[in-house]
Protein backbone atom coordinates (compact mmCIF):
# COMPACT_ATOMS: atom_id res chain seq x y z
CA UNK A 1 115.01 -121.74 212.89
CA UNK A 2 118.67 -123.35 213.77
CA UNK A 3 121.26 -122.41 211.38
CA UNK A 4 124.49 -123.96 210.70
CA UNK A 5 127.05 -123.84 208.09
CA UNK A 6 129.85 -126.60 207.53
CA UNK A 7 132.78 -127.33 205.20
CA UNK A 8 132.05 -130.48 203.08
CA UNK A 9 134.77 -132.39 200.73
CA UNK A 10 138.58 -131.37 200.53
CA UNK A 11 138.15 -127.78 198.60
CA UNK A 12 136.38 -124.93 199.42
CA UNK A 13 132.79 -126.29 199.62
CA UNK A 14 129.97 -125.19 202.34
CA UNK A 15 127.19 -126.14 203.24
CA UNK A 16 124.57 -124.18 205.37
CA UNK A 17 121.86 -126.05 207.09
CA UNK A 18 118.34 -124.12 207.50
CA UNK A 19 116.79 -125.99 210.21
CA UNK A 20 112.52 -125.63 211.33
CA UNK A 21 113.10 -125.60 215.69
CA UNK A 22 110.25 -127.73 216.19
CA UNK A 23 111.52 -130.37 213.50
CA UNK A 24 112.70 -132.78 216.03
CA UNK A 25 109.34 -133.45 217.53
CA UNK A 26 107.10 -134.20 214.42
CA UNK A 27 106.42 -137.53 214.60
CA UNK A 28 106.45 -138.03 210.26
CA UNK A 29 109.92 -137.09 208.83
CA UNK A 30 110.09 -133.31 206.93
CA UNK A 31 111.43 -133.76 203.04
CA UNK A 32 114.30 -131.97 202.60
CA UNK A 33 116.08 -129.80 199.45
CA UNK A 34 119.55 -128.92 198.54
CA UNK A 35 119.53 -125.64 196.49
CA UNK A 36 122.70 -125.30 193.88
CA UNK A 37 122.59 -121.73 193.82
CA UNK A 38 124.00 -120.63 190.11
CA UNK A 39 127.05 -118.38 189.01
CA UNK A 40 128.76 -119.56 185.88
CA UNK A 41 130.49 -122.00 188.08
CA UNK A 42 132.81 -118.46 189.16
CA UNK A 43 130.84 -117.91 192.16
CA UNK A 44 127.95 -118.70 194.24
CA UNK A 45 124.98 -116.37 193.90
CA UNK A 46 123.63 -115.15 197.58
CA UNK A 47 119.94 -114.15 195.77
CA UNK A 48 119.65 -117.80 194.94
CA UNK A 49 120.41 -119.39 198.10
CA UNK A 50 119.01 -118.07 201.48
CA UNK A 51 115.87 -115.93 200.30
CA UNK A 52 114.90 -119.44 197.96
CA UNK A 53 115.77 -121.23 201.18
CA UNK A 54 112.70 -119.50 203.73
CA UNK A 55 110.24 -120.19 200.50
CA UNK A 56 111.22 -123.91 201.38
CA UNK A 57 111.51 -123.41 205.23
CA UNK A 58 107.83 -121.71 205.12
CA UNK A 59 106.37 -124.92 203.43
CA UNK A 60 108.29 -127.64 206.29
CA UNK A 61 111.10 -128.33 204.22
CA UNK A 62 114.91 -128.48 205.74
CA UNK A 63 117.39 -126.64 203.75
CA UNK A 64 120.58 -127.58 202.72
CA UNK A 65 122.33 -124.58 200.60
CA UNK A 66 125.20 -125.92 198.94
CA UNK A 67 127.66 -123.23 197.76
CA UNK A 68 130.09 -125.43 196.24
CA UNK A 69 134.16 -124.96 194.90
CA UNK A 70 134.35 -121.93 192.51
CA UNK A 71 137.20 -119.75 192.77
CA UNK A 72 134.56 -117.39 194.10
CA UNK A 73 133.91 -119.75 197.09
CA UNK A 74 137.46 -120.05 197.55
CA UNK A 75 138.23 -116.05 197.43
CA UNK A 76 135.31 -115.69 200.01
CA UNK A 77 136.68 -118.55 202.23
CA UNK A 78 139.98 -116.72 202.18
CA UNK A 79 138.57 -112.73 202.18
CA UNK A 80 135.08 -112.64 202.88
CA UNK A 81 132.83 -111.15 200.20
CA UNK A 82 134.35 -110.30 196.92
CA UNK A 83 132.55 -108.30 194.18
CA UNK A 84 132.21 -109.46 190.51
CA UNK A 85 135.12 -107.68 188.90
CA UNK A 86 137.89 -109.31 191.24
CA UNK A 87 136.13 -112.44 190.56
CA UNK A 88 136.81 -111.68 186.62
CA UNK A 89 140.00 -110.40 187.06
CA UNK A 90 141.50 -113.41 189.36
CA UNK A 91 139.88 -115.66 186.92
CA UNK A 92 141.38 -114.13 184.06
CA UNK A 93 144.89 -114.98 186.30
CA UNK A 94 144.15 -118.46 186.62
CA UNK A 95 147.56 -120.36 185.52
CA UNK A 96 146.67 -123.63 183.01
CA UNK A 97 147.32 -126.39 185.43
CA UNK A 98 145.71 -124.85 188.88
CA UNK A 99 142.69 -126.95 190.14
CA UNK A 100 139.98 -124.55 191.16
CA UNK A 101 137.45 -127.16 192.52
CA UNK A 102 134.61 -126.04 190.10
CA UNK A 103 136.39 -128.29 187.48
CA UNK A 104 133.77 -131.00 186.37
CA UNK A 105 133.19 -133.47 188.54
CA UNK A 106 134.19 -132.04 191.79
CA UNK A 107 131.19 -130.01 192.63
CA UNK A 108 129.20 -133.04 191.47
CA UNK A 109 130.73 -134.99 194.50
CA UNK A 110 130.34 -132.32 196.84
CA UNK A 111 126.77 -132.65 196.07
CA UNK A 112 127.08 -136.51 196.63
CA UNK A 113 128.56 -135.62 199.52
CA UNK A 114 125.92 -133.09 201.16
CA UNK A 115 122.92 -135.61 200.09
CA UNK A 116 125.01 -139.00 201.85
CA UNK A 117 125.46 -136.86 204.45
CA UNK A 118 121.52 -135.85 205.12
CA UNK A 119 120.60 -139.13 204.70
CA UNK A 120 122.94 -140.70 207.17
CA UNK A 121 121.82 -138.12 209.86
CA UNK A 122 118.44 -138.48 208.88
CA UNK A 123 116.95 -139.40 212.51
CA UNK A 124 118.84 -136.38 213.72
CA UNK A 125 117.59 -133.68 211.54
CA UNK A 126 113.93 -135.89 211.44
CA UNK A 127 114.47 -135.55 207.41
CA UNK A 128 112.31 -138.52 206.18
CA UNK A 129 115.22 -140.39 203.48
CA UNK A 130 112.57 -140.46 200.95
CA UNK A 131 111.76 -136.96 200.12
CA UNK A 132 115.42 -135.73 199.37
CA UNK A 133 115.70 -133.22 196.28
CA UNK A 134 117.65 -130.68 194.57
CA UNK A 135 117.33 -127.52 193.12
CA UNK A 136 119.50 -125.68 191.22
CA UNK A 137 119.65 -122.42 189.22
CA UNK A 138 121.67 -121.71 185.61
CA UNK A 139 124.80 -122.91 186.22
CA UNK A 140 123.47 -124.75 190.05
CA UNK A 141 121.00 -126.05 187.51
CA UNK A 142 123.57 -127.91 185.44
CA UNK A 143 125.31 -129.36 188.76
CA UNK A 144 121.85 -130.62 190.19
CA UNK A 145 121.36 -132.08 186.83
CA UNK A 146 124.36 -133.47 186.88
CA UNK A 147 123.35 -135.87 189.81
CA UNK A 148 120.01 -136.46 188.28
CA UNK A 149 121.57 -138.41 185.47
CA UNK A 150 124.56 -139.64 186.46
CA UNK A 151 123.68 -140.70 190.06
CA UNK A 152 123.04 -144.37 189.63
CA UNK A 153 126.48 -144.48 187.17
CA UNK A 154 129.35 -146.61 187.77
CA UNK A 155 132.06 -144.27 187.22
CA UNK A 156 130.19 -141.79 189.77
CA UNK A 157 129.88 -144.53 192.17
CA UNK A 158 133.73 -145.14 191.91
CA UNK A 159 134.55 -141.70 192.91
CA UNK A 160 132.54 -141.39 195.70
CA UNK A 161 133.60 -144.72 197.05
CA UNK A 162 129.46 -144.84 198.31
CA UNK A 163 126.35 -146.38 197.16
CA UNK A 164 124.44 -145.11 194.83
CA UNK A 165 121.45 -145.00 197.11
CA UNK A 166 122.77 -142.75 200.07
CA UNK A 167 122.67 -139.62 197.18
CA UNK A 168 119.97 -140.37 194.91
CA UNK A 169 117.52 -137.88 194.52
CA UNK A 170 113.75 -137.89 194.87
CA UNK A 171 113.19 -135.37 193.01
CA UNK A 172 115.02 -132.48 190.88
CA UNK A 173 113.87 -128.66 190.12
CA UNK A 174 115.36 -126.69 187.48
CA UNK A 175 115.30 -122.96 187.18
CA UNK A 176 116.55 -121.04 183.68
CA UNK A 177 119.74 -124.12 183.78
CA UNK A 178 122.12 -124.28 181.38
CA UNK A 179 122.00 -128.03 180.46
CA UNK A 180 124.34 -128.27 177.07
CA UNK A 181 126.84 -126.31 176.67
CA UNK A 182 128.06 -126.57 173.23
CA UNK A 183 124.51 -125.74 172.38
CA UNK A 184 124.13 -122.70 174.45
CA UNK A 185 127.13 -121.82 172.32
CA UNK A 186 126.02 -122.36 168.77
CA UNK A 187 122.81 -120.54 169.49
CA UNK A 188 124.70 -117.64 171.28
CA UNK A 189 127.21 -117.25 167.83
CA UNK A 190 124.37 -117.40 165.54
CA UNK A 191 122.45 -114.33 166.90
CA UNK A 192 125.60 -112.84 167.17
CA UNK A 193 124.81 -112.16 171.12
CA UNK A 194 127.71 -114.46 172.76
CA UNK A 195 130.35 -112.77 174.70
CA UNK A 196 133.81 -114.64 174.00
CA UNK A 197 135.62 -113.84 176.91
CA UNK A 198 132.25 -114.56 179.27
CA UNK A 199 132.41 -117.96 177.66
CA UNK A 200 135.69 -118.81 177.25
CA UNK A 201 135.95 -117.66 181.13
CA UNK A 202 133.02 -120.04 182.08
CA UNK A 203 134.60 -122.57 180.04
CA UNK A 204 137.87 -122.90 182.02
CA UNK A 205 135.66 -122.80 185.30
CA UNK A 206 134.24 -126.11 184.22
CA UNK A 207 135.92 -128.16 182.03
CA UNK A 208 139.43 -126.79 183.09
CA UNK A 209 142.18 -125.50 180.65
CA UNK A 210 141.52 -127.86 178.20
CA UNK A 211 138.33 -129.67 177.45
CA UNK A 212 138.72 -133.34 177.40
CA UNK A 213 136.00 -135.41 175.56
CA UNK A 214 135.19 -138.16 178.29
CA UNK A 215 134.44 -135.02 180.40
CA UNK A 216 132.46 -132.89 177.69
CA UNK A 217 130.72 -136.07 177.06
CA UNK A 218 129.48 -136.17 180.85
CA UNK A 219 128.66 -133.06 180.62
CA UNK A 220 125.96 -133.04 178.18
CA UNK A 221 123.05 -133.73 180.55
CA UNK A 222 120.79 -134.09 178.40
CA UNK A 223 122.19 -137.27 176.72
CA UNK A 224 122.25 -138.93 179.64
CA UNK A 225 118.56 -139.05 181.02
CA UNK A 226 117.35 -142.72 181.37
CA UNK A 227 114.08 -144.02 183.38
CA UNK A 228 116.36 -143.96 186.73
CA UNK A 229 116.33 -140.04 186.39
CA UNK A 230 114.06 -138.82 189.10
CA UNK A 231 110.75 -136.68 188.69
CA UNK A 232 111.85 -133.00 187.05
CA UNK A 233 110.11 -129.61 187.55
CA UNK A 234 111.65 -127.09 185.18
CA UNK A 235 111.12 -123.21 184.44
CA UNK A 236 112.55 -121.20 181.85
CA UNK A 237 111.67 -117.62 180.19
CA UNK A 238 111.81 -117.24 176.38
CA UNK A 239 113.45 -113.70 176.82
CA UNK A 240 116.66 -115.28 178.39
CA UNK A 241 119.97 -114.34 176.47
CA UNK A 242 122.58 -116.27 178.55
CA UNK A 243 121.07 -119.36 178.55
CA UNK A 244 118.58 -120.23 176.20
CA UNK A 245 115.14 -121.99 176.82
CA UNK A 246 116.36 -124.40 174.36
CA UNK A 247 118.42 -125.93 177.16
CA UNK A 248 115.21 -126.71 178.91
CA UNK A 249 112.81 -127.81 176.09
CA UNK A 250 115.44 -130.71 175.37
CA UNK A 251 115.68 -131.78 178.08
CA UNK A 252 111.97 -131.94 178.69
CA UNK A 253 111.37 -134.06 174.89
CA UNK A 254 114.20 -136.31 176.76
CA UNK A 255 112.85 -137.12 180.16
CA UNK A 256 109.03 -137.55 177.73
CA UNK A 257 111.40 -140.19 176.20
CA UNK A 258 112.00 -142.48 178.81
CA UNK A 259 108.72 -141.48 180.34
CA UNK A 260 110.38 -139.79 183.42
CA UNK A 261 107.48 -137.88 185.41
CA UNK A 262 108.00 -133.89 184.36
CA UNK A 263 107.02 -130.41 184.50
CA UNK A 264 108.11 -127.71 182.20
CA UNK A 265 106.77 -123.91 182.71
CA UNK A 266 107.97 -120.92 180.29
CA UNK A 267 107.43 -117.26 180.81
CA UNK A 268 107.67 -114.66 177.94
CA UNK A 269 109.14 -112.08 179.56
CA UNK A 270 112.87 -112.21 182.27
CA UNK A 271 116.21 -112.12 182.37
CA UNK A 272 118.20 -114.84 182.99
CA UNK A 273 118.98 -115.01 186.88
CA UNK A 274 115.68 -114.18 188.25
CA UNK A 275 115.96 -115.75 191.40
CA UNK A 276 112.19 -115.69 192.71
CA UNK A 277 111.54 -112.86 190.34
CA UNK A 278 110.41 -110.64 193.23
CA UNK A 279 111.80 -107.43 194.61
CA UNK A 280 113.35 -109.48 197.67
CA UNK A 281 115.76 -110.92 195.22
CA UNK A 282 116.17 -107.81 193.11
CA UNK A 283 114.68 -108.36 189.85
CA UNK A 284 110.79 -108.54 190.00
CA UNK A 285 108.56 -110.12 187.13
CA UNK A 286 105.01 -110.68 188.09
CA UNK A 287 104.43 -113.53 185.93
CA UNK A 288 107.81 -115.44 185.82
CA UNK A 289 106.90 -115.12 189.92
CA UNK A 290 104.03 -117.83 189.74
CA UNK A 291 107.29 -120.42 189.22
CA UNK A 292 107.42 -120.87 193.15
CA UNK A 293 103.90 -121.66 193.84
CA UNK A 294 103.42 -124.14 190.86
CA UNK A 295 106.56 -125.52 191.89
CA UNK A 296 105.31 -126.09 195.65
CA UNK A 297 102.10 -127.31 194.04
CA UNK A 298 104.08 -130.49 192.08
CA UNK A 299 105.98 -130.93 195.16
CA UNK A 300 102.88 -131.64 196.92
CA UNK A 301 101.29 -133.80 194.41
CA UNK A 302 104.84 -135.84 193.43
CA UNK A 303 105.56 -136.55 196.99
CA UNK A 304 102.24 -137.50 198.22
């Protein structure tokens, strides 16, 4: 395997390239993922990003892991690893008008970013340009989304100052994401389960110290799907109290909607940040485990 990791974009973005050694020689082009690992848009969870990563590398894929801006990326880039209470605590010392990078768009066009840049290297890495995806868990869910929808859109297009077509994706997986936010809200008050601060902290992460609607408006994924949103594999388990399986069961009546190719799988029982649900990644759930080989098993028939 060749391993590299790179700096994409002008914040704290990086990307780390899992490579097969004998890629360069196949004659037919290996498909390729970028994984959006979650973490409230704070931080960048390390159980969803390498160990998902040689799942992919096993089955011929290259990896692309994408930890993009948080101030969690930006504490690492400046300290190395940081654990989850100086996350809260520096986030909790954010001043109103400082620009973390997490704020919505910016990891969107990191992602642009990463996928332009595959594609233009694509004789390089032998990634064929067809067979580009995303993946993205919770929060990484929302973000790979996020280009799902909005990647053929003229105000995206703008930004990036790029074609549409260098970062379109082929194909999109989504595990436990968090898709509408307001929603995962109203559900969370009217059990009586949401934590304010946890919310009002993810809140600023994303939508910055105020919420402006043009942004909030973006944001809600699910209003956006349209026939140009690419094939969708999605897996959610009812017992998830962070983000509800409501996120994903909307979005799956949408994408039925404008007849957009689709796979939805829900498990009873799991927390929310499963990971792989195995004991590599910590938190083990035999049945919420079958999500990676059904997954591999759509891959293989919507990429054929």
């Amino acid at each position: 395997m060749n391993l590299q990791s790179f700096y994409i974009g002008d914040k704290h973005a990086e990307v780390t390239m899992m490579l097969g050694e004998d890629a360069v020689h196949q004659k037919e082009g290996r498909p390729a993922v970028v994984i959006c690992p979650g973490g409230s848009y704070m931080y960048v969870s390390d159980r969803e990003a390498e160990p998902v990563g040689y799942e992919f590398l096993a089955k011929g894929y290259h990896v692309f892991i994408l930890r993009y801006s948080t101030i969690g990326t930006a504490m690492r880039k400046e300290k190395g690893r940081v654990n989850r209470d100086e996350l809260y605590q520096a986030a909790g010392m954010v001043e109103a008008d400082a620009v973390l990078g997490s704020e919505f768009p910016g990891p969107l066009l990191e992602l642009t970013k990463t996928i332009t840049f595959i594609r233009e290297n694509c004789h390089e890495f032998n990634v064929d340009p067809d067979r580009i995806g995303v993946l993205g868990f919770s929060a990484g869910g929302h973000l790979a989304a996020s280009l799902g929808v909005h990647w053929h859109s003229e105000w995206l297009r703008d930004l990036t100052e790029t074609e549409s077509r260098w970062y379109r994706p082929n194909f999109q997986i989504l595990a436990y994401p968090i898709l509408d936010y307001m929603l995962n809200r109203e559900i969370a008050e009217s059990r009586g389960i949401g934590d304010p601060r946890y919310m009002s902290t993810a809140s600023r992460m994303i939508f910055g110290p105020e919420i402006k609607e043009e942004i909030l408006e973006r944001a809600h994924i699910r209003a956006h799907v349209s026939a140009s949103t690419p094939p969708t594999f999605i897996w959610h388990t009812v017992e998830d109290k962070l983000v509800f399986v409501e996120n994903s069961l909307d979005f799956a009546k949408a994408l039925e909607t404008h007849q957009v190719p689709w796979e939805l799988h829900t498990f009873k029982s799991g927390s929310h940040g499963l990971s792989l649900a195995t004991e590599a990644t910590g938190m083990a759930d035999a049945r919420a485990s079958q999500w990676t080989p059904l997954m591999f098993s759509w891959l293989e028939e919507t990429l054929k």
